[in-house]
Protein backbone atom coordinates (compact mmCIF):
# COMPACT_ATOMS: atom_id res chain seq x y z
CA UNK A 1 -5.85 -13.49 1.79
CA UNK A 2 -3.87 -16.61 2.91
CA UNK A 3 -6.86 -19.38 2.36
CA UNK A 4 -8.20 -17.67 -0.96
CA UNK A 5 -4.60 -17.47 -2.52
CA UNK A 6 -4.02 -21.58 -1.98
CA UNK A 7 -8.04 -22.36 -3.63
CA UNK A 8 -6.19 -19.62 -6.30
CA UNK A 9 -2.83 -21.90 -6.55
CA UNK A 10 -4.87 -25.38 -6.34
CA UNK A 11 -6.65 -24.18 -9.57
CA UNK A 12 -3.48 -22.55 -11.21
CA UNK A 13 -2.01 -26.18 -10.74
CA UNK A 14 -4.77 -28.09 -12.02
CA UNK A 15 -5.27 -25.34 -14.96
CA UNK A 16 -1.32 -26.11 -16.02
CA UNK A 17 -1.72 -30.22 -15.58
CA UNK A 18 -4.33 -29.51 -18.26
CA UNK A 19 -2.35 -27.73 -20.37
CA UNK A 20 0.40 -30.11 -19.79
CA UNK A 21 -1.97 -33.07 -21.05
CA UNK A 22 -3.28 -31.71 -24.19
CA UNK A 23 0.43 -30.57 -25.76
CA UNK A 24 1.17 -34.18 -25.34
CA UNK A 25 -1.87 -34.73 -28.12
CA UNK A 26 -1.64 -31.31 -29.85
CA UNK A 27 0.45 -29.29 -31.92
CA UNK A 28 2.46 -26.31 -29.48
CA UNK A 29 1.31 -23.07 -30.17
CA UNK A 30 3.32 -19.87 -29.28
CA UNK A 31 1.28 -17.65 -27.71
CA UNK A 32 2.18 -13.62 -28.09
CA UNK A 33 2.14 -12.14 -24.07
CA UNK A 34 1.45 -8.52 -23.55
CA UNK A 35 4.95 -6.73 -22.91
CA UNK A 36 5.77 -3.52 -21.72
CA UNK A 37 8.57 -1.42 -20.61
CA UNK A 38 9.76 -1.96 -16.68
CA UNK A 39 7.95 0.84 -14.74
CA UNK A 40 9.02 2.18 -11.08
CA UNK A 41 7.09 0.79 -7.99
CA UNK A 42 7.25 2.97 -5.39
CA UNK A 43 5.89 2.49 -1.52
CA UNK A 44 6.62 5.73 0.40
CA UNK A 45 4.04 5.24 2.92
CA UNK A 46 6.31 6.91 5.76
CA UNK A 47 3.71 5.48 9.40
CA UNK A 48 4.82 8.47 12.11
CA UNK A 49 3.64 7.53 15.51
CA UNK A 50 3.80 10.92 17.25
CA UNK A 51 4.58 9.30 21.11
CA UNK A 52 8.07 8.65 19.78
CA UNK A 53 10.53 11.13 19.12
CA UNK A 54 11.95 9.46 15.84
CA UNK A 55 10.49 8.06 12.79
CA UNK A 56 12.15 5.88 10.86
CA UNK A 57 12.02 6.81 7.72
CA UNK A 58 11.46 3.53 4.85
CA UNK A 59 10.78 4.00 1.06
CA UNK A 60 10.41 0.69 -0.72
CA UNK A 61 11.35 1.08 -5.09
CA UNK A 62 11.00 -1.66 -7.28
CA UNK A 63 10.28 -2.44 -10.87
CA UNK A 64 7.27 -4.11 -12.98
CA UNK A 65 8.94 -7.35 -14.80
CA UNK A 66 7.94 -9.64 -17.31
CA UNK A 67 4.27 -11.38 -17.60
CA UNK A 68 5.28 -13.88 -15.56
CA UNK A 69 8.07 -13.11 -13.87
CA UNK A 70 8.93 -11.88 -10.58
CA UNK A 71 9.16 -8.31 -8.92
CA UNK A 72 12.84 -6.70 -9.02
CA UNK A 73 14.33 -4.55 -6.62
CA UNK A 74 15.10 -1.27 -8.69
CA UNK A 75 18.79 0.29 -8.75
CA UNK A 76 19.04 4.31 -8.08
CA UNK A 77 21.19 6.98 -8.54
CA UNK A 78 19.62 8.61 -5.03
CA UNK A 79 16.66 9.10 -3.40
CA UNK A 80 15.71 11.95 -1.04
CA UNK A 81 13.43 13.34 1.52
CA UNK A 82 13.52 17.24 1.67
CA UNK A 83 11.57 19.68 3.73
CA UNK A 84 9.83 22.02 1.47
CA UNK A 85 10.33 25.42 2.92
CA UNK A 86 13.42 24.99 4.10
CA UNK A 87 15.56 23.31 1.33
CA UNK A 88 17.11 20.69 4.35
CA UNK A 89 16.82 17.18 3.98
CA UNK A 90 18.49 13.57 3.87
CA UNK A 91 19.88 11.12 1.57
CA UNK A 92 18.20 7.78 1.81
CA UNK A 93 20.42 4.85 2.27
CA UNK A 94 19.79 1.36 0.53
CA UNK A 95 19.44 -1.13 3.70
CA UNK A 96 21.06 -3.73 1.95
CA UNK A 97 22.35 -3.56 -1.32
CA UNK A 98 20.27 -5.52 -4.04
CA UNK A 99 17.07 -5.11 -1.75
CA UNK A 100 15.15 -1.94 -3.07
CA UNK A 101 15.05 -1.03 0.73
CA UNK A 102 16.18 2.58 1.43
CA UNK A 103 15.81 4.17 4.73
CA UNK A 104 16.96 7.48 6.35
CA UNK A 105 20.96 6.45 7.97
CA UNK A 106 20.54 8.46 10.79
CA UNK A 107 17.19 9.18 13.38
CA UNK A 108 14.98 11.27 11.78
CA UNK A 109 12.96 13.75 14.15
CA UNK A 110 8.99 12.77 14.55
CA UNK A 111 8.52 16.78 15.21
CA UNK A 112 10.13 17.51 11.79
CA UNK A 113 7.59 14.96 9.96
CA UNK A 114 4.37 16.88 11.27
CA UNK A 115 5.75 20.41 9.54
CA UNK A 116 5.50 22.15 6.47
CA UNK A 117 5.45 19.88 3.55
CA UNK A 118 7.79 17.84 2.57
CA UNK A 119 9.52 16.42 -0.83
CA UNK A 120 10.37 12.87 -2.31
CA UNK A 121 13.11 12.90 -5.09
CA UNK A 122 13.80 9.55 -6.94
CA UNK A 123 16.43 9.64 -9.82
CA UNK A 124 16.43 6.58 -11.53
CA UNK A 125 18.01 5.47 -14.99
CA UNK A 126 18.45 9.20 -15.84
CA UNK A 127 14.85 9.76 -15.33
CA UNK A 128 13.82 11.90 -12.24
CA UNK A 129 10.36 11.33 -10.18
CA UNK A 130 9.11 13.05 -7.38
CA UNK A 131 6.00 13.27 -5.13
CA UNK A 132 4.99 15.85 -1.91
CA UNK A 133 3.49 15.16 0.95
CA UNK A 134 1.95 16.60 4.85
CA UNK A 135 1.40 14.84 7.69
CA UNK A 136 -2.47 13.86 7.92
CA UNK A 137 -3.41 12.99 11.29
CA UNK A 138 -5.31 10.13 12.60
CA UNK A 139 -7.42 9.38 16.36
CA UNK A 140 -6.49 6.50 18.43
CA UNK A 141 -8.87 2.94 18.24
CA UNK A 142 -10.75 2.77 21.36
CA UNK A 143 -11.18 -0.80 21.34
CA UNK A 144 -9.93 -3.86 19.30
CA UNK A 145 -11.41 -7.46 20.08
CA UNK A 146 -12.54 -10.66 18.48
CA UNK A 147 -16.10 -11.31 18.57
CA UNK A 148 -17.83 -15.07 18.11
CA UNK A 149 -20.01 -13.70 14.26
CA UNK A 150 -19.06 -15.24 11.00
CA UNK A 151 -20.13 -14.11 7.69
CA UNK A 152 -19.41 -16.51 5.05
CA UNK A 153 -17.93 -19.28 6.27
CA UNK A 154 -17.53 -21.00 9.79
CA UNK A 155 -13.69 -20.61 9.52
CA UNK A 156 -14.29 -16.62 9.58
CA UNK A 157 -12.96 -14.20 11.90
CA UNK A 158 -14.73 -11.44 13.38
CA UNK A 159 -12.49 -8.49 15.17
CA UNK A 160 -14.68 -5.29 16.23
CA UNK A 161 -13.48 -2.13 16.09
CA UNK A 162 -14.16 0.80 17.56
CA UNK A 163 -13.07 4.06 17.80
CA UNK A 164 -14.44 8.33 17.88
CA UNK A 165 -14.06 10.54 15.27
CA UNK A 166 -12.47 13.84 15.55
CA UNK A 167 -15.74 16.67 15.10
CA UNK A 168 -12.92 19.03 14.13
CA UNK A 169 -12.19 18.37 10.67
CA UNK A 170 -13.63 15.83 7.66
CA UNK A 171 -12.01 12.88 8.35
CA UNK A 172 -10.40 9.95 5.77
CA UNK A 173 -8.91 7.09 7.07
CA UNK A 174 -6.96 3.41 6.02
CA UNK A 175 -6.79 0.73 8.00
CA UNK A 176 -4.49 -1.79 7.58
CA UNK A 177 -5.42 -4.95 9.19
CA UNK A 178 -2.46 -7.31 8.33
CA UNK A 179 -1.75 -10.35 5.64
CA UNK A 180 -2.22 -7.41 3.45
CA UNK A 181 -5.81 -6.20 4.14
CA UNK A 182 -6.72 -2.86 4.04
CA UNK A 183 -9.76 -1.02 4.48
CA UNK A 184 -11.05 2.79 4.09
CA UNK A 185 -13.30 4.89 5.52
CA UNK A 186 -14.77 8.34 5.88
CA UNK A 187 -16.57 10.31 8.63
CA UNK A 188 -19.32 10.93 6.00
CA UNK A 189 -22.29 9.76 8.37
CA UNK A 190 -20.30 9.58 11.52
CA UNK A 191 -18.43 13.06 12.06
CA UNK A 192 -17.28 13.84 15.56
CA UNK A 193 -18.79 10.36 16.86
CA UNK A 194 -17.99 6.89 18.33
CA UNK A 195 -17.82 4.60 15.28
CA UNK A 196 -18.02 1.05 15.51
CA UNK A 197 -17.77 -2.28 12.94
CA UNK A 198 -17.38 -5.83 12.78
CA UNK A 199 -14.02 -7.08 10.42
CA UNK A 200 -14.13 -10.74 9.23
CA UNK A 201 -10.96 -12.50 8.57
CA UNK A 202 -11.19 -15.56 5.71
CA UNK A 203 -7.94 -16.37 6.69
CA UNK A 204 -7.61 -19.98 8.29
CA UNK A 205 -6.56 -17.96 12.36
CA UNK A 206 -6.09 -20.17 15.23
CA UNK A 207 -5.56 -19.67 18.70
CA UNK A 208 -2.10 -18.19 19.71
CA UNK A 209 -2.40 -15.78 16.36
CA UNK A 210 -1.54 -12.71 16.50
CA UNK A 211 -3.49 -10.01 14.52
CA UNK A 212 -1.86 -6.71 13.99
CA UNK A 213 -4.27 -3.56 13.31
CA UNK A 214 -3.15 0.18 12.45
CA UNK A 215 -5.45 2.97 11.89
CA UNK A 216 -4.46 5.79 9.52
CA UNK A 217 -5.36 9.01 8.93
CA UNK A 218 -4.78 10.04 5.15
CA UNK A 219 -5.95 13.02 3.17
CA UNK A 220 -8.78 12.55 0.15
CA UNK A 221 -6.61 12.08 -2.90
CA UNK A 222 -4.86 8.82 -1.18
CA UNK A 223 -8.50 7.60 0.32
CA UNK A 224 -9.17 7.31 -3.40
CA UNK A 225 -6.35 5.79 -4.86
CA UNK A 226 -6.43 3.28 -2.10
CA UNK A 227 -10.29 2.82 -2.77
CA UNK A 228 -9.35 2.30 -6.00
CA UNK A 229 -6.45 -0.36 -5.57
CA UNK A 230 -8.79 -2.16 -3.07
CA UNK A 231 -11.69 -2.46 -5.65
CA UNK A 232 -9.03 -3.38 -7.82
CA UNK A 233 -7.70 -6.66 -5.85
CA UNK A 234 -11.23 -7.50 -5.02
CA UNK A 235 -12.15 -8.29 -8.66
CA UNK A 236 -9.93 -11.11 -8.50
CA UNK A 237 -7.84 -11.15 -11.50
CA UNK A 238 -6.88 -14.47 -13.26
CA UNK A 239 -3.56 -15.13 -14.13
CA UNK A 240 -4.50 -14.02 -17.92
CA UNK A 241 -6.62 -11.18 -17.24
CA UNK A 242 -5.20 -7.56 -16.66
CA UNK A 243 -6.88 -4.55 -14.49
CA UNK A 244 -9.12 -2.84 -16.50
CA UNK A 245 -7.26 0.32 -14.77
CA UNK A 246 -3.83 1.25 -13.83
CA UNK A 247 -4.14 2.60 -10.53
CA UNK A 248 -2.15 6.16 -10.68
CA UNK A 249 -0.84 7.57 -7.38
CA UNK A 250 1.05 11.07 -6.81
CA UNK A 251 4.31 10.10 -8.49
CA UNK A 252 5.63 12.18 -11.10
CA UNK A 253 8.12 11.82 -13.89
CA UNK A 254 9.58 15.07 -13.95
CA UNK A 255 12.53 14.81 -16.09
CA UNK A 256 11.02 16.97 -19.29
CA UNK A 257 9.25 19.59 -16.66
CA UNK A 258 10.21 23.06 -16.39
CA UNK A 259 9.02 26.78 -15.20
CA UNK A 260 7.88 27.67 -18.79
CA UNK A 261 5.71 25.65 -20.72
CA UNK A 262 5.59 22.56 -19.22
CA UNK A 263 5.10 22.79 -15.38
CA UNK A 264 3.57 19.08 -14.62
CA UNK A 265 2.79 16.07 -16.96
CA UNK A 266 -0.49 14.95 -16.10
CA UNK A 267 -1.75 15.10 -19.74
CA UNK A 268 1.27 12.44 -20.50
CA UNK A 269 -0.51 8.96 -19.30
CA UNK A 270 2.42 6.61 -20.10
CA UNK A 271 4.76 8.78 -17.90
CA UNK A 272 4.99 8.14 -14.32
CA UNK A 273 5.20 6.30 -11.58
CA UNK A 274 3.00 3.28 -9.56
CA UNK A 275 2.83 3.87 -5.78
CA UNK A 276 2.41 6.88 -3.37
CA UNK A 277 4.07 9.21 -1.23
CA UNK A 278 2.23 10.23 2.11
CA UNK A 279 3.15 10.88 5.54
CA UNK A 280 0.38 9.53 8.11
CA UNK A 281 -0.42 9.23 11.71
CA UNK A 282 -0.88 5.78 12.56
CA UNK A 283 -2.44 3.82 15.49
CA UNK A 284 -2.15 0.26 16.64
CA UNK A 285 -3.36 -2.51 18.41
CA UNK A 286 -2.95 -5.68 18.91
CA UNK A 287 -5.46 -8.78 19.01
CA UNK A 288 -4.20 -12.13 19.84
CA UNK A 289 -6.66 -14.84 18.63
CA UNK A 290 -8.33 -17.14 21.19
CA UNK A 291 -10.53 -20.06 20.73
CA UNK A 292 -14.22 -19.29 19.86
CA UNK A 293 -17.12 -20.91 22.01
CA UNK A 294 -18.51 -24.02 20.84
């Protein structure tokens, strides 16, 4: 979140003036970093709002780089989306070259999304990955509105939410309530009712912001893995620590696969992919900030 990542820069800062100081007195030392080879990110979270008749379809690939160093946009051969059961599908398109952004070229029918299951094919640096996916449905959020609570700190934001469970069907759902906040939940104690809960923003918000909020439905395996991730950037990693935990998602490498002996390569741990493929229903609103009561 915005205001904890500057305390996290301010002390970053005053941790390298430090450093800066003592080599002036001291000997330098070379310190070994850990190193490892570049592995695929991949963010195929394809949103499908079902009131529209097209979905644009958006897969993000990039690649881990060094210790300190940035996050590159990963080259491809190709990447495509392919229905299952029928064998038809489309050649993603890189928006712009150099960006890692690849997108369907032409409108992709919403009706096609919610069908059958569907197939993500990445072929990169002679290695091939792939993932499937089925739409997982979501409800609508009855209400979204800032309230006057805080919970830590006067300079919180509170947004309830509200919103009824389908009775139909065990329910898992992500929300995703902007500056990169995310949240699940399950209808574990709340099946086929009205659910309701206060969200606080640490982020410094002032009046005139605008606060963007989606609800997702999502199946179990991606409720974990997103469970996990969140638990993950909660723990609040220093800039010398590594997770404990390398979060793995759905992505497989299956270059060595075949129909014989070796159908899937879940026993080999070094070999796939970071990120997910899944095809969701997603809801929004909106909340624009106003100016809490004295």
């Amino acid at each position: 979140m915005k205001k904890t990542i500057r305390t996290y820069l301010s002390g970053i800062t005053a941790v390298l003036f430090s450093v800066v100081f003592i080599a002036s007195c001291e000997d330098v030392v070379d310190v070994d970093l850990p190193t490892e080879e570049p592995r695929l990110i991949i963010d195929a979270l394809i949103r499908v709002d079902t009131s529209k008749v097209f979905t644009d379809v958006v897969v993000k690939v990039a690649e881990t780089g060094s210790f300190f160093g940035t996050v590159p946009p990963a080259e491809l051969q190709q990447i495509t989306i392919t229905n299952s059961e029928t064998g038809v599908g489309e050649v993603l398109i890189e928006q712009e070259p150099g960006t890692g952004i690849y997108r369907n070229p032409d409108p992709f029918p919403t009706a096609e999304l919610l069908e059958s299951e569907w197939l993500l094919q990445i072929d990169y640096e002679d290695q091939i990955y792939f993932a499937y996916a089925q739409f997982t449905p979501s409800v609508p959020i009855d209400s979204a509105v800032q309230g006057d609570g805080i919970l830590f700190d006067e300079d919180d934001t509170e947004v309830i939410i509200a919103f009824t469970d389908s009775g139909e069907r065990d329910d898992f759902y992500l929300f995703d309530f902007d500056f990169a906040n995310y949240l699940v939940t399950k209808d574990e104690f709340y099946q086929g009712q009205l659910f309701e809960f206060s969200y606080y923003y640490d982020d410094l918000l002032v009046a005139g912001d605008t606060v963007n909020i989606s609800l997702m439905g999502v199946d179990e395996d991606f409720y974990n893995y997103m469970d996990q991730l969140i638990t993950q950037s909660e723990e609040g990693f220093g800039p010398f620590e590594t997770p404990s935990l390398t979060v793995r998602g759905n992505i497989i490498n299956a270059t060595d696969m075949d129909n014989n002996n070796n159908f899937n390569n879940l026993n080999n741990t070094d070999n796939f992919a970071l990120g997910y493929f899944a095809i969701v229903q997603e809801f929004k609103e909106t909340v624009i900030i106003e100016d809490r009561a004295p």
